[in-house]
Protein backbone atom coordinates (compact mmCIF):
# COMPACT_ATOMS: atom_id res chain seq x y z
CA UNK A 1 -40.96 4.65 -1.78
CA UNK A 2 -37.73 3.66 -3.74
CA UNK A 3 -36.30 0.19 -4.51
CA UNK A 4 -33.68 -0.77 -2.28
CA UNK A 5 -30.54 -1.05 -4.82
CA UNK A 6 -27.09 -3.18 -3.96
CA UNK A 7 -24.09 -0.95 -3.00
CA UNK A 8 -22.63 1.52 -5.48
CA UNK A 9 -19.12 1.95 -6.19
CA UNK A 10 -18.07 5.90 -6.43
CA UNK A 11 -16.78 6.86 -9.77
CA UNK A 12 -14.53 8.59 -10.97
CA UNK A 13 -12.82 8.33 -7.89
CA UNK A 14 -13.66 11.38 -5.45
CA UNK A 15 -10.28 13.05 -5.60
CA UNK A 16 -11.11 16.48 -4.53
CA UNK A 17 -12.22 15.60 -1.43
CA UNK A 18 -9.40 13.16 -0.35
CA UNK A 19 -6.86 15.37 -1.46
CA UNK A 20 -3.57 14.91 1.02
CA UNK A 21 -0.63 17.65 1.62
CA UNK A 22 2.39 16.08 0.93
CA UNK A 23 0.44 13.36 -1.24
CA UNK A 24 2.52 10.11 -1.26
CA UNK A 25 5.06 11.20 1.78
CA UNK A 26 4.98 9.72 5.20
CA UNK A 27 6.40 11.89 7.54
CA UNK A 28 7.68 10.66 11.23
CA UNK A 29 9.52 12.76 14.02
CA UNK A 30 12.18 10.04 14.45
CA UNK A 31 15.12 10.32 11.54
CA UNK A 32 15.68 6.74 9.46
CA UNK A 33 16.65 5.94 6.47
CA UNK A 34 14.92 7.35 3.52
CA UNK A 35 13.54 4.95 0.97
CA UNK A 36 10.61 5.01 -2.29
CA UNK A 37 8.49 2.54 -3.15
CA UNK A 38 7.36 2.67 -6.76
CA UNK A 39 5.08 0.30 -9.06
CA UNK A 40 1.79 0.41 -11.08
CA UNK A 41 -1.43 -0.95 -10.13
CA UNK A 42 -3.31 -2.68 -12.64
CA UNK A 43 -6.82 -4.40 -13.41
CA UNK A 44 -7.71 -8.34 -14.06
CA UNK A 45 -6.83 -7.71 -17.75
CA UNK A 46 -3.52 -6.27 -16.89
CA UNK A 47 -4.94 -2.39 -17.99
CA UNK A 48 -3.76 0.35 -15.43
CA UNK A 49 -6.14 1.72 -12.93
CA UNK A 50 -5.59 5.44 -12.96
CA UNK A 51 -7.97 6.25 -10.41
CA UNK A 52 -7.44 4.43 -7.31
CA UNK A 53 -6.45 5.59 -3.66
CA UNK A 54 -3.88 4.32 -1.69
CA UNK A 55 -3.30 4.73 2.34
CA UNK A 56 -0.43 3.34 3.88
CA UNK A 57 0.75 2.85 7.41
CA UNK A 58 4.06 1.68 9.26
CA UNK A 59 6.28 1.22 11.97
CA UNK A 60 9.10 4.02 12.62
CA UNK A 61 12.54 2.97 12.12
CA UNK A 62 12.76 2.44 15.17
CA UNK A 63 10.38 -0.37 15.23
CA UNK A 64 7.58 1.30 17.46
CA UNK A 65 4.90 3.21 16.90
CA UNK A 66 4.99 5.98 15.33
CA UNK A 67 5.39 9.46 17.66
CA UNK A 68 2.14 11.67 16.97
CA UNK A 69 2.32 14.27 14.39
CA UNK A 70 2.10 17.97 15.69
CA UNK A 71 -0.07 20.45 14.83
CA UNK A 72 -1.47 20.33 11.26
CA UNK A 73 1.20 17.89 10.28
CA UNK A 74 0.09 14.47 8.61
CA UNK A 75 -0.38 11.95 11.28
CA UNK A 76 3.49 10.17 11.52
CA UNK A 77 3.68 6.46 9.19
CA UNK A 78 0.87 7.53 7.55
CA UNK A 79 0.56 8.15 3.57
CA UNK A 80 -2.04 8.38 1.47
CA UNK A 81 -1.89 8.95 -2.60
CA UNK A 82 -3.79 8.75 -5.52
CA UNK A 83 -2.34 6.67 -8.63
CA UNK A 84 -1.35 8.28 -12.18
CA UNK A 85 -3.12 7.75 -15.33
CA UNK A 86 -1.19 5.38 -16.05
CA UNK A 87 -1.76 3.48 -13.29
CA UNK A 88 1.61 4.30 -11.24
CA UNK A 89 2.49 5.06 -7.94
CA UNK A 90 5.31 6.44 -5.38
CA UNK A 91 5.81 6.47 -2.01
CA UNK A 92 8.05 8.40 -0.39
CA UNK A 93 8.74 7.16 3.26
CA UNK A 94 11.67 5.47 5.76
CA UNK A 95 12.82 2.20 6.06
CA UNK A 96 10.26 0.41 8.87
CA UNK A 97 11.80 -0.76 12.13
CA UNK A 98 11.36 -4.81 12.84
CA UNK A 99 12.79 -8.09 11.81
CA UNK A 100 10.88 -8.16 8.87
CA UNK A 101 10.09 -4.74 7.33
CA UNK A 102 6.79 -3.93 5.55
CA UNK A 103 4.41 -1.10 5.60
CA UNK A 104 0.13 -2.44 5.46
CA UNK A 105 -1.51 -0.59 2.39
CA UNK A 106 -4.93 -0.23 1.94
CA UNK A 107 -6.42 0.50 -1.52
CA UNK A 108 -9.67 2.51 -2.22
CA UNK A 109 -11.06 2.01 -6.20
CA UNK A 110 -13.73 1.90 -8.65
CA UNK A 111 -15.18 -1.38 -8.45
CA UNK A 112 -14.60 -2.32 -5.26
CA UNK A 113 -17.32 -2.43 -2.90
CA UNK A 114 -14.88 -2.69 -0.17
CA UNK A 115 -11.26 -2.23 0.20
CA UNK A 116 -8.62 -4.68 0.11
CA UNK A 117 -5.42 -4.41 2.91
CA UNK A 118 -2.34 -5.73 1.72
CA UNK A 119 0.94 -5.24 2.82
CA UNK A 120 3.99 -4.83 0.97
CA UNK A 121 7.86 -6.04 2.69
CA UNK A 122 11.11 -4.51 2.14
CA UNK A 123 13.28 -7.74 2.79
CA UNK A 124 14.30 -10.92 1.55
CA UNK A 125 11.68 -13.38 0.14
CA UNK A 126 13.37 -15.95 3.00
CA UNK A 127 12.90 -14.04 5.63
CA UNK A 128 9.41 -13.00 4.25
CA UNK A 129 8.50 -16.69 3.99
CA UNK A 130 9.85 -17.08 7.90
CA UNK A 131 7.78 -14.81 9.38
CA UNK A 132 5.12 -15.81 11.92
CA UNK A 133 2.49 -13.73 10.31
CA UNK A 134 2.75 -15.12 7.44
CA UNK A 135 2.45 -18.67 8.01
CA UNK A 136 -0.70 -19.61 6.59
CA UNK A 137 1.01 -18.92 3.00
CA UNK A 138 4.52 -19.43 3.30
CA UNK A 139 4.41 -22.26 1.07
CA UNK A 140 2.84 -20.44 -1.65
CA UNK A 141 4.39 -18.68 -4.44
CA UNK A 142 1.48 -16.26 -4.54
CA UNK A 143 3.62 -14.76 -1.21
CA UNK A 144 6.04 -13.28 -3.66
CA UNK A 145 3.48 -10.77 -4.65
CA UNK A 146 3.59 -9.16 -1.08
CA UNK A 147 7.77 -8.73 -1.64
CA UNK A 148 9.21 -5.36 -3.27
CA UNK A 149 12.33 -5.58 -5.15
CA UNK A 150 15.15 -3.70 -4.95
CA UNK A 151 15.58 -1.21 -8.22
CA UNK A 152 18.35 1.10 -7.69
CA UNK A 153 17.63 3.23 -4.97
CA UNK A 154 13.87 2.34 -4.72
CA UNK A 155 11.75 -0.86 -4.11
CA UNK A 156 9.46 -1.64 -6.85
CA UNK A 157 6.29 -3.54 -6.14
CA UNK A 158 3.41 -4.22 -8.54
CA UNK A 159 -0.40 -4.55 -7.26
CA UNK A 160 -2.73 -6.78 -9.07
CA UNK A 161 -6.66 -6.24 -8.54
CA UNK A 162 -7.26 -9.88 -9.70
CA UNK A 163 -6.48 -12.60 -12.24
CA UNK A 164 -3.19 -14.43 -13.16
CA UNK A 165 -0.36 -12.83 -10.60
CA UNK A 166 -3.02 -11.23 -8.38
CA UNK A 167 -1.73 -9.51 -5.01
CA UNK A 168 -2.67 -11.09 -1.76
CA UNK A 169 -5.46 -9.16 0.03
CA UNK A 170 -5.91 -9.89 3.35
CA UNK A 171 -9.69 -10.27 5.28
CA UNK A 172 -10.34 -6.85 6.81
């Protein structure tokens, strides 16, 4: 009989089997406005991480739960998609419904024996800081790294796996 071993990470990242159609869109059956989120994701020493899954989820514009998909389609305020070599990222999705809008990411990569949740909002740092669910930080600056900012026509917002101006991760 073997040694029992600690957990493995999977490496490089099993892309072929969590390939998505429509790989970075989240599609919904309700119209809303259509927005992108963009940014890179990066290691502790600030070095992309090119290999990494993302899956996000969201409130329609509407500010309820999503209708369900139909048929084959992707299941509505859902995305998932892979990051580039270089460690970059788009999302392609509508404005969430709510006070406060943000869309909950998850993130699957090498190295992690577990993922990390996050969430990323689409508003004002204020209003971020005033709301109820995020209390227990709203005095700290490290809340700024759950806020995108504006760019044009997209929101850009930067994930940190750890060190100095690491994203807040959430307990799952």
């Amino acid at each position: 009989m073997a040694e029992r071993t600690p957990s493995q990470t999977i490496g490089p990242f099993f892309h072929e089997a969590l390939r998505w159609q429509d790989a970075g869109k989240a599609a919904f059956a309700e119209p809303g406005e259509r927005i992108v989120i963009s940014g890179r994701m990066t290691d502790g020493s600030g070095q992309p991480v090119g290999d990494a899954m993302i899956e996000t989820w969201q409130l329609a514009p509407t500010g309820a739960t999503p209708k369900s998909a139909t048929g084959d389609a992707n299941p509505c305020g859902f995305a998932r998609l892979e990051t580039a070599k270089d460690g970059t990222f788009r999302i392609e999705t509508q404005m969430p419904g709510g006070s406060v809008p943000c869309v909950d990411v998850t993130i699957f990569a090498r190295g992690l024996l577990k993922h990390l949740r996050t969430r990323v909002y689409l508003a004002d740092e204020s209003k971020v800081r005033a709301d109820a669910a995020m209390k227990p930080i709203a005095d700290s600056p490290r809340l700024a790294t759950l806020v995108a900012r504006r760019s044009g026509d997209e929101w850009r917002w930067d994930i940190r796996l750890q060190g100095e101006g690491e994203t807040v991760f959430f307990a799952a």
